[in-house]
Structure formats: C-alpha cells, structure tokens
Protein backbone atom coordinates (compact mmCIF):
# COMPACT_ATOMS: atom_id res chain seq x y z
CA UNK A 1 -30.34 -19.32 35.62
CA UNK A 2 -32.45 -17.07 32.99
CA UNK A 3 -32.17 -18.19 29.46
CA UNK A 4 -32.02 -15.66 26.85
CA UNK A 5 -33.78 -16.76 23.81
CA UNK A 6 -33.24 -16.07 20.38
CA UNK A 7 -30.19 -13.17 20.63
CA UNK A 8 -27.66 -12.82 18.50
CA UNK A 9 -24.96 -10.52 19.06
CA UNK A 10 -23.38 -8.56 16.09
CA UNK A 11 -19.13 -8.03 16.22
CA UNK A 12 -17.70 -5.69 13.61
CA UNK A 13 -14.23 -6.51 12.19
CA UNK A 14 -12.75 -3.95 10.54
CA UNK A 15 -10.36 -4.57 8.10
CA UNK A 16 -7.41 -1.82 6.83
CA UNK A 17 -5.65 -2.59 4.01
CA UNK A 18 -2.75 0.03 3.10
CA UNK A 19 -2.69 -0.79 -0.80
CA UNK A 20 1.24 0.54 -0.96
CA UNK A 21 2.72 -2.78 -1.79
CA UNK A 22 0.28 -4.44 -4.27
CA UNK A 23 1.98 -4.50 -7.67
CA UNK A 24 -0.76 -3.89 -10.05
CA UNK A 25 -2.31 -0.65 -11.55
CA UNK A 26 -5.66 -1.67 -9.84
CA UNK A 27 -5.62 -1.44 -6.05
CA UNK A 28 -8.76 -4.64 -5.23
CA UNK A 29 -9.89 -5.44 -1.72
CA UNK A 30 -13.33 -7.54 -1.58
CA UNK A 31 -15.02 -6.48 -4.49
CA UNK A 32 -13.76 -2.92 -4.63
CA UNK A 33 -11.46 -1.76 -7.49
CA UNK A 34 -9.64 1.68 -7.77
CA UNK A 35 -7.51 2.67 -10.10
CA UNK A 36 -4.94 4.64 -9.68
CA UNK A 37 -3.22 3.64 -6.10
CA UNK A 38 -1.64 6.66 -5.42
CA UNK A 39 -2.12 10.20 -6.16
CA UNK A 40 0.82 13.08 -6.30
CA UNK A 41 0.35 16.72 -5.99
CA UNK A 42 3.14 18.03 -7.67
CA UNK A 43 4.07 21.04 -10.31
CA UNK A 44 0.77 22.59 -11.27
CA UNK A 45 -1.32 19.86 -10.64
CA UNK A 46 -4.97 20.48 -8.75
CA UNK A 47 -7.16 17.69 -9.13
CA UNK A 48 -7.59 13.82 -9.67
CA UNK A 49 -9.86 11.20 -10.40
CA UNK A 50 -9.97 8.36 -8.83
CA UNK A 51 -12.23 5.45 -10.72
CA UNK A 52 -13.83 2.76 -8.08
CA UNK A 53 -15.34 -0.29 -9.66
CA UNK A 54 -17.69 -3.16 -7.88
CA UNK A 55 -16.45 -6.51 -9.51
CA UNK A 56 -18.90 -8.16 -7.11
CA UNK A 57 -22.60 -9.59 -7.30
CA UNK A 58 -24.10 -7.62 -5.05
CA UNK A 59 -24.76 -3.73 -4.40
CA UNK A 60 -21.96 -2.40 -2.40
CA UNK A 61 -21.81 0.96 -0.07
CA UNK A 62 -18.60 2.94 0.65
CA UNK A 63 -18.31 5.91 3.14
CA UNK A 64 -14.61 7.65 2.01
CA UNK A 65 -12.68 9.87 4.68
CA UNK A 66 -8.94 10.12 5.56
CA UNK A 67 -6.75 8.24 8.03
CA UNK A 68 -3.02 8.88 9.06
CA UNK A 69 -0.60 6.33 8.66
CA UNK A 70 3.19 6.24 10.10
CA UNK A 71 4.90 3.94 8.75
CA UNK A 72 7.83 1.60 10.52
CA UNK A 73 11.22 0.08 9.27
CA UNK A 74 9.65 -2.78 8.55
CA UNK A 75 7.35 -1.25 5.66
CA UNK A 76 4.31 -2.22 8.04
CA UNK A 77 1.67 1.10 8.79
CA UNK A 78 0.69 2.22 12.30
CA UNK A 79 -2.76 4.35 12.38
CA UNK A 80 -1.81 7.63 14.56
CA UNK A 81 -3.65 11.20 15.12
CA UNK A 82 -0.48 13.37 15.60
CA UNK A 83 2.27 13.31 12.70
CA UNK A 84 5.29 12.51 13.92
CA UNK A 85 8.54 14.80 13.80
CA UNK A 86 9.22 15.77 10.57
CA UNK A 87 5.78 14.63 8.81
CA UNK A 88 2.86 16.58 7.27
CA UNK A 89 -0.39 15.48 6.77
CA UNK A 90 -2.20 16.40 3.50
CA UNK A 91 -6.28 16.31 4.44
CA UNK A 92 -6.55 19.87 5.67
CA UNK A 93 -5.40 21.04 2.27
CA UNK A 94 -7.32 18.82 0.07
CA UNK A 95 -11.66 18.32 -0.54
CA UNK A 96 -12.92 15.02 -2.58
CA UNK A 97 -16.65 14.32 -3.74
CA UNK A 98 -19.25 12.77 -3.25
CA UNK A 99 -18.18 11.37 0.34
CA UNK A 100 -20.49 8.28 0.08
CA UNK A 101 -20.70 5.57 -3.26
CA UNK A 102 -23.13 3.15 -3.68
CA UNK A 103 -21.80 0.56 -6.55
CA UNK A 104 -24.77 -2.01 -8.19
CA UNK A 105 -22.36 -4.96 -9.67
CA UNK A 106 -20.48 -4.18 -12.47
CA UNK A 107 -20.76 -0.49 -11.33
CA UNK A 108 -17.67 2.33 -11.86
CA UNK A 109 -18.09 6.02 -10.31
CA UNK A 110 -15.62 8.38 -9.82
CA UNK A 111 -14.35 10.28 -6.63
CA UNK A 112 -13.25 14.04 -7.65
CA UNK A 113 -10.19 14.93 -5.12
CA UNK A 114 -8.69 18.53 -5.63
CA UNK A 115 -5.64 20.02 -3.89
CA UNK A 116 -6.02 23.62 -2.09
CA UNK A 117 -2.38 25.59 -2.06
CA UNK A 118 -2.74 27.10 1.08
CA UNK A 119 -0.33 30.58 2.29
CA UNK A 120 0.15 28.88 5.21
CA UNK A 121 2.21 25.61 3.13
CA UNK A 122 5.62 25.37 3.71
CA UNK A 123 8.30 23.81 1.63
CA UNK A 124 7.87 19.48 1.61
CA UNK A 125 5.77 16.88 1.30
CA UNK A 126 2.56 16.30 2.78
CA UNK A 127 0.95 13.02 2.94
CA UNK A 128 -2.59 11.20 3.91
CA UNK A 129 -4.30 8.42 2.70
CA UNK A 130 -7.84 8.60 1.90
CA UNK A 131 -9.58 5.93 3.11
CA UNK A 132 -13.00 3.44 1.06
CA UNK A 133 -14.61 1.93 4.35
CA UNK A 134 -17.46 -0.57 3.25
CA UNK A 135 -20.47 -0.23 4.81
CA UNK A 136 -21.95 -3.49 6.40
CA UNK A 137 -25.50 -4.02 5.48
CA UNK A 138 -27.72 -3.76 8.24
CA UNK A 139 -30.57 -6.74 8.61
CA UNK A 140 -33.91 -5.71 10.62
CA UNK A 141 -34.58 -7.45 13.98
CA UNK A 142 -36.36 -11.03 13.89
CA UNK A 143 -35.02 -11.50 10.07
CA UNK A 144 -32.17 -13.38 11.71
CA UNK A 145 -33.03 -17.12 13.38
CA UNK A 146 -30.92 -19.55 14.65
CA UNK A 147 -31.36 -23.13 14.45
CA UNK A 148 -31.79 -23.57 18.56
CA UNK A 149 -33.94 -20.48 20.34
CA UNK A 150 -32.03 -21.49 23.57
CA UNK A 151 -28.96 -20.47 22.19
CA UNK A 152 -27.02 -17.41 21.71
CA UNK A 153 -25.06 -16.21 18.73
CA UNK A 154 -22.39 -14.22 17.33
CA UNK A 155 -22.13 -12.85 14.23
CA UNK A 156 -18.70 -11.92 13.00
CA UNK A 157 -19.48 -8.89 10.34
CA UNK A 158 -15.84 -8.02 8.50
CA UNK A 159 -15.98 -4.90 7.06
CA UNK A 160 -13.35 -4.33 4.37
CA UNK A 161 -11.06 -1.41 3.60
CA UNK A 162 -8.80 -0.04 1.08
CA UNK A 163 -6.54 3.00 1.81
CA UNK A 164 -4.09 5.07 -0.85
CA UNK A 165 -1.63 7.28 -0.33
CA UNK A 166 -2.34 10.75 -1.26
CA UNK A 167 0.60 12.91 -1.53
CA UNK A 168 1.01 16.48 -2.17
CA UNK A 169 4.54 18.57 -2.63
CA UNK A 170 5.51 21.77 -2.45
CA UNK A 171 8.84 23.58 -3.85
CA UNK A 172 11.79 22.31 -4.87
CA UNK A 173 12.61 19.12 -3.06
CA UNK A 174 15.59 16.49 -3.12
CA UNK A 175 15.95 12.91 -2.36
CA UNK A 176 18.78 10.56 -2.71
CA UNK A 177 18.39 6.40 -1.79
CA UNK A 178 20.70 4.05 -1.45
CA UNK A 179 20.93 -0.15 -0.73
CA UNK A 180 22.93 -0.92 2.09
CA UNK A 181 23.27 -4.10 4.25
CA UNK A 182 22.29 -6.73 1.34
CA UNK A 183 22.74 -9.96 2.34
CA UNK A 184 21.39 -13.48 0.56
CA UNK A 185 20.29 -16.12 2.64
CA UNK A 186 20.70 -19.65 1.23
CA UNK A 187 20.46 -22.08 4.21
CA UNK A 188 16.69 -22.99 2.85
CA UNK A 189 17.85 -25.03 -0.42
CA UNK A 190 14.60 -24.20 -2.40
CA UNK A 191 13.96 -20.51 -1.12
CA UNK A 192 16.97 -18.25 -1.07
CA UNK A 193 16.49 -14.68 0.74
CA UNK A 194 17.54 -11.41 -0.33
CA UNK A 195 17.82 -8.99 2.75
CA UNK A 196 18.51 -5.38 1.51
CA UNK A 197 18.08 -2.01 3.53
CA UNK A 198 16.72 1.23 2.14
CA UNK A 199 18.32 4.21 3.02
CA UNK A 200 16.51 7.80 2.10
CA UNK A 201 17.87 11.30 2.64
CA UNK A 202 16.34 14.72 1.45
CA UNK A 203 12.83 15.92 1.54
CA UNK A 204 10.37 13.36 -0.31
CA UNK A 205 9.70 10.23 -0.32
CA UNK A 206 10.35 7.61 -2.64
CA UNK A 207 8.36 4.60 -4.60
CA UNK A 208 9.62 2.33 -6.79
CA UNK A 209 10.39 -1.15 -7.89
CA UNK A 210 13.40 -3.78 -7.69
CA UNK A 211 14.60 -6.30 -9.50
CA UNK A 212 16.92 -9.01 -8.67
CA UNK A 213 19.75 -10.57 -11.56
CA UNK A 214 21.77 -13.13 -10.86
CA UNK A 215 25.04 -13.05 -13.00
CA UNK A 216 27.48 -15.74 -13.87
CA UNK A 217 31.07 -15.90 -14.19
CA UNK A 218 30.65 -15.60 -18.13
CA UNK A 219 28.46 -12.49 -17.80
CA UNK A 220 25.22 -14.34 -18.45
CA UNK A 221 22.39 -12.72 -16.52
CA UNK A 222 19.09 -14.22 -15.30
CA UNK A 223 16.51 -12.51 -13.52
CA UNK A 224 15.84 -14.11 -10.17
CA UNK A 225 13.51 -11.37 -8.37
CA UNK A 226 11.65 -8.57 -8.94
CA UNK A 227 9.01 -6.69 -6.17
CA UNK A 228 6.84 -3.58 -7.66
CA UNK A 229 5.67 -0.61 -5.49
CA UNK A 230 8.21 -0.27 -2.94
CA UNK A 231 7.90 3.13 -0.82
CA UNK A 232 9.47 4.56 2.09
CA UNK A 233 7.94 7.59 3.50
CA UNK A 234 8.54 10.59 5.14
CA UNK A 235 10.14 10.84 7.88
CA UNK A 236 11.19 7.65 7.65
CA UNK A 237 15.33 7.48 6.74
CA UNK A 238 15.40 3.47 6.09
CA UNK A 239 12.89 0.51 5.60
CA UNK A 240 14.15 -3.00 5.90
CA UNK A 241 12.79 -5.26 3.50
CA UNK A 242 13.36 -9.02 2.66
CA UNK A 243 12.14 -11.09 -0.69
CA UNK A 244 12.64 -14.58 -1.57
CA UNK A 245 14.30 -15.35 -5.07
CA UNK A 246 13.44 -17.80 -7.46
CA UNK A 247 16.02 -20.71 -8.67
CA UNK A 248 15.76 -20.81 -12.10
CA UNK A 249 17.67 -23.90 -14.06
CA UNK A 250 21.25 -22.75 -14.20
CA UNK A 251 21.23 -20.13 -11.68
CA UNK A 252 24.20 -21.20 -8.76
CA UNK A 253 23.78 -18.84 -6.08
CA UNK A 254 27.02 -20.50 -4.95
CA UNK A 255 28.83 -18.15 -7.35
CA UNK A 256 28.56 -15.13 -9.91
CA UNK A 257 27.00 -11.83 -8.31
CA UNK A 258 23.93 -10.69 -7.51
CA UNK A 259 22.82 -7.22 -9.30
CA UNK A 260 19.97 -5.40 -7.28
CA UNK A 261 18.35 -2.24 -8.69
CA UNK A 262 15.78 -0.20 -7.30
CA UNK A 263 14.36 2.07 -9.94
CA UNK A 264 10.92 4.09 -11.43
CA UNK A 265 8.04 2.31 -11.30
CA UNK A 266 7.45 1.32 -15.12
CA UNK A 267 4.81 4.44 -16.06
CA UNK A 268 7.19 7.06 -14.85
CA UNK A 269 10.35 7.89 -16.67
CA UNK A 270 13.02 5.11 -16.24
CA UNK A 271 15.24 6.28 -13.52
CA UNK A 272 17.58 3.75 -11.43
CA UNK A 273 17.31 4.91 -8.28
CA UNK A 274 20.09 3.12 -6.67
CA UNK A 275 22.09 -0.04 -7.85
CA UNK A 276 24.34 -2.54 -6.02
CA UNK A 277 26.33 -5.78 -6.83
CA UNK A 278 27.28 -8.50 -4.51
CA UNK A 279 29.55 -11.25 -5.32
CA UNK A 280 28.82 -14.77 -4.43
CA UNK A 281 31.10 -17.10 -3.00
C-alpha cells in the first residue's frame, strides 16, 4: 500500500444564517455586525445603507450577493432558484456597492443598496435577501504540518454567513393577521408552551413582535413571554410557531387567561396586529 505523506485535505462548511428571528437592532454572526436587519422599499423610498462592523481581532473579508429564500410553516428558510406561486423576487430590480468588504478589527463600512422602479413592476411585494459570505483565508502550500508525515488530515474550514431580508413594495397593498389554534402546554412543570398559529391574508407580508400576559382572576397582569421579529412571508398564508413561557412567582397557569398580542415591532408606529385571550382552567 502507497503512503501519502504530508496531505491535508481542506472541507468548506458553509454556514447560512437567515437573521429574521434575532431580536436585536444589530444582526451578529462571527464577528460580523450589520445594522439594520431588514430593509423596505416602500412610498418614495430609493436607497439604504446598510453599516457592517468587524467586532473581531482579526482582518475579515466579505463577498455580498443575493440568495432566494422560501420560507415553510414552520418559520424555517429553504434556499430555491425559482419563486414559488405567488412570490417575487427583488434582485433584478435593485444594485448595492462595493460587492466585496474587507473589515481590519474594529472596522465599520457601509454597503450603498438602491431600488430601480422598473415599467415592467407589477402591483406587490418583492422580496430577496442579500447575502455577507465570509471569505476563508487561504494558507500557501507547505505552511501547514502535521504532527505525523504518515498521516493524512482534514481540515474543517466553516465559513460564516449572514443574510437579510430585502423587501421592496409596490402600490397599494393590504394585509390582515390573525392568531388561531393557541394552545398552552403545561405537562413540563417548569417550562410551559405556548403554541399559536399565524394566519396572513392580503398582499404583504408581515413582521412583528408578541408578547405573552398572564392575567388573574382579580385582573392583575404579569408578563410571561415576549418573542421580537416575528415574520411570515409571502406567499406564505400561516407559520406555526411555539415559545416557552416563564413562571414568574404568582403566576398559576392553572387559572386566569392568557392575553397574546402580536403587534409593531417597537421603532415602527404601535399597531396591534392581532390580539387573542384564552382562559385557563
């Protein structure tokens, strides 16, 4: 048998992280920051800028493109190359610069992305996510040794991702959401579960966040949950979603009601989507 000595094989990981559900104004995956996490075309608005930051210790690359994303009832994304029916992608009408960043530590820069209007647009929402794919640094043959030359290696080389939704709309569109199917879960004696569906009807999509208060018989109310940046896309017509709630002191979830609202995230204007109450028993 021929040894081989001295190879080591390289194996790319690539990691995609759609940035939908992190509640915080700054998307972060590695050392990559960008702020904001989504971008809206809407009204008479033509351009945005999106800020990346490197919050690491070492010089960091970043090639930027656009992927297509379905997403499932679950809230989980599938990568596809044809939209499905009912869906638009956004890329075709939209340009971004520079297409490449290269971040020393502690570095910002910002990505210019501007929205063509198109004759060909019709009335709805279009949507893509652009895409920050790290690029792996690349080491020059015999740099690398291994500790036996009889043996071989593999390198596993993760390279990270972070993808935001960028979302543009044309004319007037309508939506209307509503909470169906709730259910609380309370077999587990230290982790109830709140099971709710999300139902969406019209023409856009909607993003928001929900909050959880538990009630009691004398009107006192606690707040037991609450979940930021909650979307479901177009086409999608329901996303089923489950959260744990916490048990504060004094909370009986043997009793009272439950009040769940899903409503603007907290830099938009305060608008309650949809509300429900449950009674416990």
């Amino acid at each position: 048998m021929q040894v081989v000595k001295g190879i080591y094989f390289k194996v790319l990981m690539v990691a995609f992280v759609a940035i939908l559900f992190i509640p915080c104004e700054l998307a972060a995956q590695g050392d990559l920051l960008i702020t904001p996490r989504r971008v809206v075309f809407e009204g008479n608005k033509q351009s945005q800028e999106l800020t990346l930051a490197n919050t690491g210790q070492d010089t960091a690359r970043y090639n930027v493109s656009f992927v297509q994303y379905r997403m499932t009832e679950s809230g989980a994304f599938e990568q596809i190359e044809v939209a499905d029916s009912g869906q638009f992608f956004a890329d075709k009408y939209l340009r971004f610069f520079p297409r490449s960043v290269t971040l020393a530590p502690n570095e910002a820069q910002v990505v210019r992305m501007q929205f063509r209007r198109m004759p060909d647009m019709q009335q709805g929402e279009y949507r893509s996510h652009v895409y920050f794919r790290a690029v792996p640094k690349e080491t020059a043959l015999g740099e690398e040794t291994l500790a036996d030359s009889t043996a071989i290696g593999i390198r596993l080389i993760p390279i990270f991702g972070i993808t935001i939704p960028i979302i543009i709309r044309v004319g007037e569109l309508d939506l209307k959401v509503d909470l169906a199917d709730i259910s609380l879960d309370t077999k587990s004696d230290t982790i109830p579960n709140l099971a709710v569906t999300f139902t969406r009807s019209g023409d856009k999509s909607v993003y928001g966040d929900m909050t959880v208060n538990w009630v009691s018989g004398k009107g006192e109310s606690v707040e037991v949950g609450v979940v930021r940046g909650i979307a479901v896309y177009t086409p999608n017509k329901l996303r089923r979603f489950t959260m744990q709630l916490r048990k504060p002191e004094g909370v009986d979830y043997s009793k009272g009601k439950l009040v769940v609202r899903y409503q603007a995230p907290n830099d938009l204007k305060p608008e309650v989507y949809a509300e429900r109450e449950i009674v416990l028993q």
